[in-house]
N, C-alpha and C. Protein backbone atom coordinates (compact mmCIF):
# COMPACT_ATOMS: atom_id res chain seq x y z
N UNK A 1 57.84 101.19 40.01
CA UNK A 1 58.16 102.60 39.86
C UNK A 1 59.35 102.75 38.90
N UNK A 2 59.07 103.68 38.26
CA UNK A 2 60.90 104.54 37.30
C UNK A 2 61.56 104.58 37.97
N UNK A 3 62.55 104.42 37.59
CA UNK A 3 64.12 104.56 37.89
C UNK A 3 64.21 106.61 37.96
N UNK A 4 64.89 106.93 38.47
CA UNK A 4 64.83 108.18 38.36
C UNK A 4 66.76 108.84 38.72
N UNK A 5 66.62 109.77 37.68
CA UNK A 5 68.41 109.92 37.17
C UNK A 5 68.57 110.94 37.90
N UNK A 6 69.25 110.61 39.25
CA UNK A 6 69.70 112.04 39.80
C UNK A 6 71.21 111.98 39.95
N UNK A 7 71.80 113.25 40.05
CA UNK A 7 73.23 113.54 40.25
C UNK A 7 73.22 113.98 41.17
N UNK A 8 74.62 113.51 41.30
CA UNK A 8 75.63 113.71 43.09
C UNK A 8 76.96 114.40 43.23
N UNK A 9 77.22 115.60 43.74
CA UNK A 9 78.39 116.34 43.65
C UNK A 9 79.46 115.85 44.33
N UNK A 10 80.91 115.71 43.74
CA UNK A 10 81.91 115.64 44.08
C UNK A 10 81.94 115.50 46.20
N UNK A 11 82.34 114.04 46.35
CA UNK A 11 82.07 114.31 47.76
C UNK A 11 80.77 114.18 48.69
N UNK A 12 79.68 114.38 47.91
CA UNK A 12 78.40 114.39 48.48
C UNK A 12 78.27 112.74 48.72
N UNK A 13 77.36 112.67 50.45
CA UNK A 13 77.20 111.29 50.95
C UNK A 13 75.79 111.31 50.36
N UNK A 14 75.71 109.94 49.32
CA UNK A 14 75.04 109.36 48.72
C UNK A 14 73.80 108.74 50.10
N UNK A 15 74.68 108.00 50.69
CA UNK A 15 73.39 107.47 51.92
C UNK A 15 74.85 106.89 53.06
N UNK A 16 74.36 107.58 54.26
CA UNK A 16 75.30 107.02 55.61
C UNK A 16 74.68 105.58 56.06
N UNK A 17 75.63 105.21 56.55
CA UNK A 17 76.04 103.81 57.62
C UNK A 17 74.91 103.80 58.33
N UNK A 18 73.49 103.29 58.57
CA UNK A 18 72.75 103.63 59.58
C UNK A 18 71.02 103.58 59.31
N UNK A 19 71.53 104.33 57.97
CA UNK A 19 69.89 105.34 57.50
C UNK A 19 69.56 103.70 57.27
N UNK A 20 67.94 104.23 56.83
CA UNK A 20 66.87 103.08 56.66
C UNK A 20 67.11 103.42 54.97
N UNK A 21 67.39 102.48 54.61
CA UNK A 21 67.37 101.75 52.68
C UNK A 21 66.21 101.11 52.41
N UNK A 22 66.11 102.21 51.58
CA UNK A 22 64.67 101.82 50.65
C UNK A 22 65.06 101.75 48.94
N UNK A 23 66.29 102.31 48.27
CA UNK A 23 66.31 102.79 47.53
C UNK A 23 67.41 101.72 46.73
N UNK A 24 67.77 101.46 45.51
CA UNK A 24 68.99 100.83 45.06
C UNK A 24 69.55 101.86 43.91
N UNK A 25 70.47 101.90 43.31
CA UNK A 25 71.43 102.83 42.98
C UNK A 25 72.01 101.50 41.79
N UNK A 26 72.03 102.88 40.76
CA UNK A 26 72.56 101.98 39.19
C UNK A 26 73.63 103.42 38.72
N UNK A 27 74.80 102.91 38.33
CA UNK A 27 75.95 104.47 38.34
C UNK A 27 75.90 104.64 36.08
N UNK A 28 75.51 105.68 36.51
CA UNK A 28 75.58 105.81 34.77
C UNK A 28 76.66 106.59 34.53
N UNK A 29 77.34 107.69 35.49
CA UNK A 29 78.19 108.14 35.03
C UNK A 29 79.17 108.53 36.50
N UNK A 30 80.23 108.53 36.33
CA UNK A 30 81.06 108.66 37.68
C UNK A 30 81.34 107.68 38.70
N UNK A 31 82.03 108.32 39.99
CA UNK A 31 82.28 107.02 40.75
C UNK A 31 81.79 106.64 41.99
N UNK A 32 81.76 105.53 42.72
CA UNK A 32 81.03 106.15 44.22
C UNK A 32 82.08 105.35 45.07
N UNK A 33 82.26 105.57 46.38
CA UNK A 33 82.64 104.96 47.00
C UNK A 33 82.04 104.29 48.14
N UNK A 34 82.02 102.82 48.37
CA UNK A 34 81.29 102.42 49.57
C UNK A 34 82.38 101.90 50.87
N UNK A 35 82.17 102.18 51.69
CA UNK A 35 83.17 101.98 52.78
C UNK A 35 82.24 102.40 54.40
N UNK A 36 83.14 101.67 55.45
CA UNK A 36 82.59 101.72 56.93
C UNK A 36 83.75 102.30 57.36
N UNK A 37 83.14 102.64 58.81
CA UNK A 37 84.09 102.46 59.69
C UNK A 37 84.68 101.54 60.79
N UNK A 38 85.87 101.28 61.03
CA UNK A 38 86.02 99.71 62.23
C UNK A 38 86.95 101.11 62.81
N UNK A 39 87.05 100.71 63.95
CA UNK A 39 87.78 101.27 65.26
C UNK A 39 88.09 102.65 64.90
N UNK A 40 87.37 103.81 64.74
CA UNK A 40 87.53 104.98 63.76
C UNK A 40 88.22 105.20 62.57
N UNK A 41 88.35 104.24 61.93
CA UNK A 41 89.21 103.96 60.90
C UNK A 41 88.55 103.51 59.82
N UNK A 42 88.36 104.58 58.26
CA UNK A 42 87.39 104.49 57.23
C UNK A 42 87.75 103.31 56.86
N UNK A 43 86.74 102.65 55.66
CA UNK A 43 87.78 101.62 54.91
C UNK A 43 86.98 100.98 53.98
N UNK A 44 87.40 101.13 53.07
CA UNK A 44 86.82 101.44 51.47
C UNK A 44 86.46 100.09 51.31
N UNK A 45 85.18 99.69 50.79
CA UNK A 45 85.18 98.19 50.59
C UNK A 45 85.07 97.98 49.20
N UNK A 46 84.72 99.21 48.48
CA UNK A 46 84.61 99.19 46.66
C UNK A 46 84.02 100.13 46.02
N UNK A 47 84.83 100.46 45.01
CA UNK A 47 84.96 101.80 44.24
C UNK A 47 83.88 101.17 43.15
N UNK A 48 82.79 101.86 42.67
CA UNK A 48 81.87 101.29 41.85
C UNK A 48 81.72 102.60 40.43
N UNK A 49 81.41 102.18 39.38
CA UNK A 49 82.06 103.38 38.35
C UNK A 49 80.68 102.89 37.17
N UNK A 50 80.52 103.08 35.88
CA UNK A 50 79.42 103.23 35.22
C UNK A 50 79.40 101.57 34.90
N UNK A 51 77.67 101.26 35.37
CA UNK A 51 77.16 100.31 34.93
C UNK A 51 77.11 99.47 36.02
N UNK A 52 77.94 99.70 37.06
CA UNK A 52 78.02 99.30 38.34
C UNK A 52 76.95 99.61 39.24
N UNK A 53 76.35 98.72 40.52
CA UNK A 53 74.85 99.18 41.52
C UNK A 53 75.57 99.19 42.57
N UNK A 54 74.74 99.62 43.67
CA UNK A 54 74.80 99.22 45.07
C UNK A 54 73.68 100.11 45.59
N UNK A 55 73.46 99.46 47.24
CA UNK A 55 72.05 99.60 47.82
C UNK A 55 71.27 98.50 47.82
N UNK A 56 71.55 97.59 46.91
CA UNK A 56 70.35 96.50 46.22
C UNK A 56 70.07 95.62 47.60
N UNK A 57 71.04 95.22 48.28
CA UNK A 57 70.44 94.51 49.51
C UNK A 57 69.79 95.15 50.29
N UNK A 58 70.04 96.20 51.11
CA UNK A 58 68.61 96.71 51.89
C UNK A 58 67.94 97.27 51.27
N UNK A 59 67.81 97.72 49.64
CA UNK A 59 66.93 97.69 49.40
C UNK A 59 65.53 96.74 49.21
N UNK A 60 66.01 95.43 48.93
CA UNK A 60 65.01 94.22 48.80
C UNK A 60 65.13 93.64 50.12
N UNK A 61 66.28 93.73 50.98
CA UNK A 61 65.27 92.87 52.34
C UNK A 61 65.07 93.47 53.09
N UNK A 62 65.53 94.78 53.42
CA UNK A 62 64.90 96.52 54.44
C UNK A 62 65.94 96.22 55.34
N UNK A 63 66.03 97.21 56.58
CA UNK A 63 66.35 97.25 57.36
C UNK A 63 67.45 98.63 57.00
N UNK A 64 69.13 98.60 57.63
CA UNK A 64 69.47 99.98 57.88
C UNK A 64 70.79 99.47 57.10
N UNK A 65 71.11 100.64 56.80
CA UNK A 65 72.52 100.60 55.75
C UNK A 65 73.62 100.24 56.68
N UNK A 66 74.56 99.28 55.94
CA UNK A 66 75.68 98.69 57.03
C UNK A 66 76.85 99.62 56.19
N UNK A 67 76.73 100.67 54.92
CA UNK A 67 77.91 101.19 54.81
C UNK A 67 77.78 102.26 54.47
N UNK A 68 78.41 103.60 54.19
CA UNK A 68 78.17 104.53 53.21
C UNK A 68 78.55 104.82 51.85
N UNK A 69 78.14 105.47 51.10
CA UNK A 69 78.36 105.68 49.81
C UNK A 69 78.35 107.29 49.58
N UNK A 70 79.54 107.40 48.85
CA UNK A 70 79.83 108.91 48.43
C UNK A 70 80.28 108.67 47.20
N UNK A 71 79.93 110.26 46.26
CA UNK A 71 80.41 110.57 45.17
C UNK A 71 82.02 110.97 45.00
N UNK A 72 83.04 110.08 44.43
CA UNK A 72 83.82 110.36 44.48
C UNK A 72 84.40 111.63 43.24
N UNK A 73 83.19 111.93 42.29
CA UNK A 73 83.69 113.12 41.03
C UNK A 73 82.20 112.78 40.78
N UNK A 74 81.98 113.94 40.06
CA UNK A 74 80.10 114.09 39.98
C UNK A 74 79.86 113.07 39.19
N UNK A 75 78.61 112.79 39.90
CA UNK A 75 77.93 111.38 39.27
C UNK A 75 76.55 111.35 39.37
N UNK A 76 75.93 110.87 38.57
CA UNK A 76 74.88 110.28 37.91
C UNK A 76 74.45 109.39 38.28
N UNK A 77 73.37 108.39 38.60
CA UNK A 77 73.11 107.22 38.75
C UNK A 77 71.38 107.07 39.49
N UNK A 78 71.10 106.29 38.67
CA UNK A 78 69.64 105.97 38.51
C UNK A 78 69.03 105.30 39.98
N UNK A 79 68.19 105.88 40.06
CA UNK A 79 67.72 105.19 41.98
C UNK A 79 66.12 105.14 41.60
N UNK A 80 66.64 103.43 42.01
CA UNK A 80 65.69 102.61 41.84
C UNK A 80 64.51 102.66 43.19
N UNK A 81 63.52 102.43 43.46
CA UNK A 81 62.78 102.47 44.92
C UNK A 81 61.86 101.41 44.72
């Protein structure tokens, strides 16, 4: 399948801690942030910016997202399925 270029507003959760991943994520423009939570306490594991992916592991072996990802300033980025 195409890659398909969608944008993400300032703030908007890209995919929560949990959901079922099907999808992988390529950043063409802007930033994302991926981070969990431990003992209610967020915690950023990496700021990813153009040319940068993530998703790629549950996307190729399935199962449920171990983090979330948000748009940290509007962004762009190609989602792969």
């Amino acid at each position: 399948m195409e890659p398909v270029l969608k944008s993400f507003s300032r703030g908007e959760v890209i995919f929560k801690s949990g959901a079922v991943g099907n999808s992988a994520y390529a950043v063409k423009q802007g930033q994302v942030e991926i981070s969990i939570e431990s003992d209610g306490k967020r915690i950023v594991l990496d700021k990813i910016g153009p040319g940068g992916g993530f998703g790629e592991t549950t996307a190729i072996l399935g199962g449920r997202r171990t983090a979330q990802a948000v748009a940290l300033e509007h962004t762009q980025a190609f989602v792969i399925e």
